[in-house]
Protein backbone atom coordinates (compact mmCIF):
# COMPACT_ATOMS: atom_id res chain seq x y z
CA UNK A 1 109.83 52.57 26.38
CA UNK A 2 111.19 50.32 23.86
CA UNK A 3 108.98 50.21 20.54
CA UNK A 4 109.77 48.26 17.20
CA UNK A 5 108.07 49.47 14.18
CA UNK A 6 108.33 46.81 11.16
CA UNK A 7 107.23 48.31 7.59
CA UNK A 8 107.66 47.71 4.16
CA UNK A 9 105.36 44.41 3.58
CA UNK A 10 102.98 43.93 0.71
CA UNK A 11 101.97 41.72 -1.97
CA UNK A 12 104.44 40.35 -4.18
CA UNK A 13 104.62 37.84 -7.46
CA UNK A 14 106.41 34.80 -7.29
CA UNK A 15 110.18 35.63 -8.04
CA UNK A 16 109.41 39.18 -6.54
CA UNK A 17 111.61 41.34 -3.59
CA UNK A 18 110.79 43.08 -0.48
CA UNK A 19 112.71 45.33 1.88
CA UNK A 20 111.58 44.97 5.31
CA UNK A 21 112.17 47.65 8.17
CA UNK A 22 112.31 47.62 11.69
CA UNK A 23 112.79 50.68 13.24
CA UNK A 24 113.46 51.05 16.95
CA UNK A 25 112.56 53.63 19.50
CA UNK A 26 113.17 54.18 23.64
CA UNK A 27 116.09 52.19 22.94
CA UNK A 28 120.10 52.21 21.69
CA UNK A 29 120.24 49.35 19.76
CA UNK A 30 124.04 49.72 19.12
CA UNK A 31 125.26 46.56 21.68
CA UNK A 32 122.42 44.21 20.53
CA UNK A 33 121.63 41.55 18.55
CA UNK A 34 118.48 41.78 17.04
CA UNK A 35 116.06 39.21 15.03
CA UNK A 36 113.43 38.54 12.28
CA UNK A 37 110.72 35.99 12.98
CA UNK A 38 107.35 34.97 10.84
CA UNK A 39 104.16 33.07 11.35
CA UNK A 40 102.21 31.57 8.19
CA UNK A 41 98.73 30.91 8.66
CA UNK A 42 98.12 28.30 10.66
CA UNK A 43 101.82 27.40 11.71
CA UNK A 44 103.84 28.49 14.93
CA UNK A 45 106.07 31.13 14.75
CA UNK A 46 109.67 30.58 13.38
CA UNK A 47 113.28 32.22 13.38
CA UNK A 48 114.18 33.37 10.06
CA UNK A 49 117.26 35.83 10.34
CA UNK A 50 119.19 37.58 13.22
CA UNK A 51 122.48 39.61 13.35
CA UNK A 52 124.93 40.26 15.84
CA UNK A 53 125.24 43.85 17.29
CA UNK A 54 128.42 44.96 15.09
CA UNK A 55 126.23 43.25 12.04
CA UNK A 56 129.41 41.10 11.43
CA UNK A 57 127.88 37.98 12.75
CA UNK A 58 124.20 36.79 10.64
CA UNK A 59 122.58 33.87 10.98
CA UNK A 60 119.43 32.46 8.57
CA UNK A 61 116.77 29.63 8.38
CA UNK A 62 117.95 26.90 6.05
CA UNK A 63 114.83 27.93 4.05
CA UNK A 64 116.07 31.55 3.06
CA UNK A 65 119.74 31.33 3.08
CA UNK A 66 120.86 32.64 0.16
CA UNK A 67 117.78 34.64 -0.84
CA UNK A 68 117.34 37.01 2.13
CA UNK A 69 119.55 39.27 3.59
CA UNK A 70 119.44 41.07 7.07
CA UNK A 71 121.26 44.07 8.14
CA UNK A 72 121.08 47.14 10.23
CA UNK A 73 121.69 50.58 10.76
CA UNK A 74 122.59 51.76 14.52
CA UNK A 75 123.07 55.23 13.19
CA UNK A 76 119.32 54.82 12.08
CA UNK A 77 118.05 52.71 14.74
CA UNK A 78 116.90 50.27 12.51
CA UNK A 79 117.26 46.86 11.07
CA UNK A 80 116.09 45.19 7.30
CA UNK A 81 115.28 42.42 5.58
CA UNK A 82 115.91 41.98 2.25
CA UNK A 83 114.18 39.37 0.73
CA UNK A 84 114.80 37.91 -2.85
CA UNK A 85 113.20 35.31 -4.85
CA UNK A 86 109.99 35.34 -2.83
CA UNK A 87 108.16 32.18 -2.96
CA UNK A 88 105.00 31.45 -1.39
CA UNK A 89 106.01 29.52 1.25
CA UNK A 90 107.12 32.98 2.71
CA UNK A 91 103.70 34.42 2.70
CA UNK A 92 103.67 35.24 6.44
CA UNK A 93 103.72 38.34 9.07
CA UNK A 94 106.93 38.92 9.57
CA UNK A 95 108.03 40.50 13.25
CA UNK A 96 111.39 41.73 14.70
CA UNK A 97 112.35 40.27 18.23
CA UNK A 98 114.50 42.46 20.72
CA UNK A 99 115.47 42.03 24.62
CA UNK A 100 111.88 40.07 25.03
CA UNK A 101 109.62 42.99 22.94
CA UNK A 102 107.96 41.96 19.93
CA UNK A 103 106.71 44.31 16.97
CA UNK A 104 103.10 44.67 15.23
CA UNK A 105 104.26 42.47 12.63
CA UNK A 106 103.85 43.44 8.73
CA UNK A 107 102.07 41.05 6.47
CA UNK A 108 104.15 39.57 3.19
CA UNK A 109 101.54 37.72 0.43
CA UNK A 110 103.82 36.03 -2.51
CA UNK A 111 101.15 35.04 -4.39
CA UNK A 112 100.53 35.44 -8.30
């Protein structure tokens, strides 16, 4: 069955960079589009980043463009988030979204 598997969060300075990861399993993600969501303490959850299922098509929240960046891999079955110039508004759990299956999440402090 399909399984997503994000990775890579932490605790991060002000300024600082992440690399998220989503990997994906009991699934070809090749045809797909595929997304990046996060919920802050306390707020709903939001759409931050998706791509298209050739990667040539990206979309981004208003309140990252320009400082994250989302690809994938469909050799490796998995999808990333690089994220740039962290702030702590970002501070969040950050989950990837596929055909109606959500991952565990993985927690992102930007804090100093």
């Amino acid at each position: 069955h399909l399984q997503l598997v994000e990775s890579g969060g932490g605790l991060v300075q002000p300024g600082g960079s992440l690399r998220l990861s989503c990997a994906i399993s009991g699934f070809t993600l090749d045809y797909y589009g595929i997304g990046w969501f996060r919920q802050a303490p306390g707020k709903e959850r939001e759409a931050v980043s998706c791509i298209s299922s050739s990667g040539g098509s990206t979309n981004y929240a208003e309140s990252v463009k320009g400082r994250f960046t989302i690809s994938r891999d469909n050799a490796k079955n998995t999808v990333y988030l690089q994220m740039n110039s962290l702030r702590p508004e970002d501070t969040a759990v950050y989950y990837c979204y596929l055909q109606g299956n959500w991952g565990q999440g993985t927690r992102v402090t930007v804090s100093s």
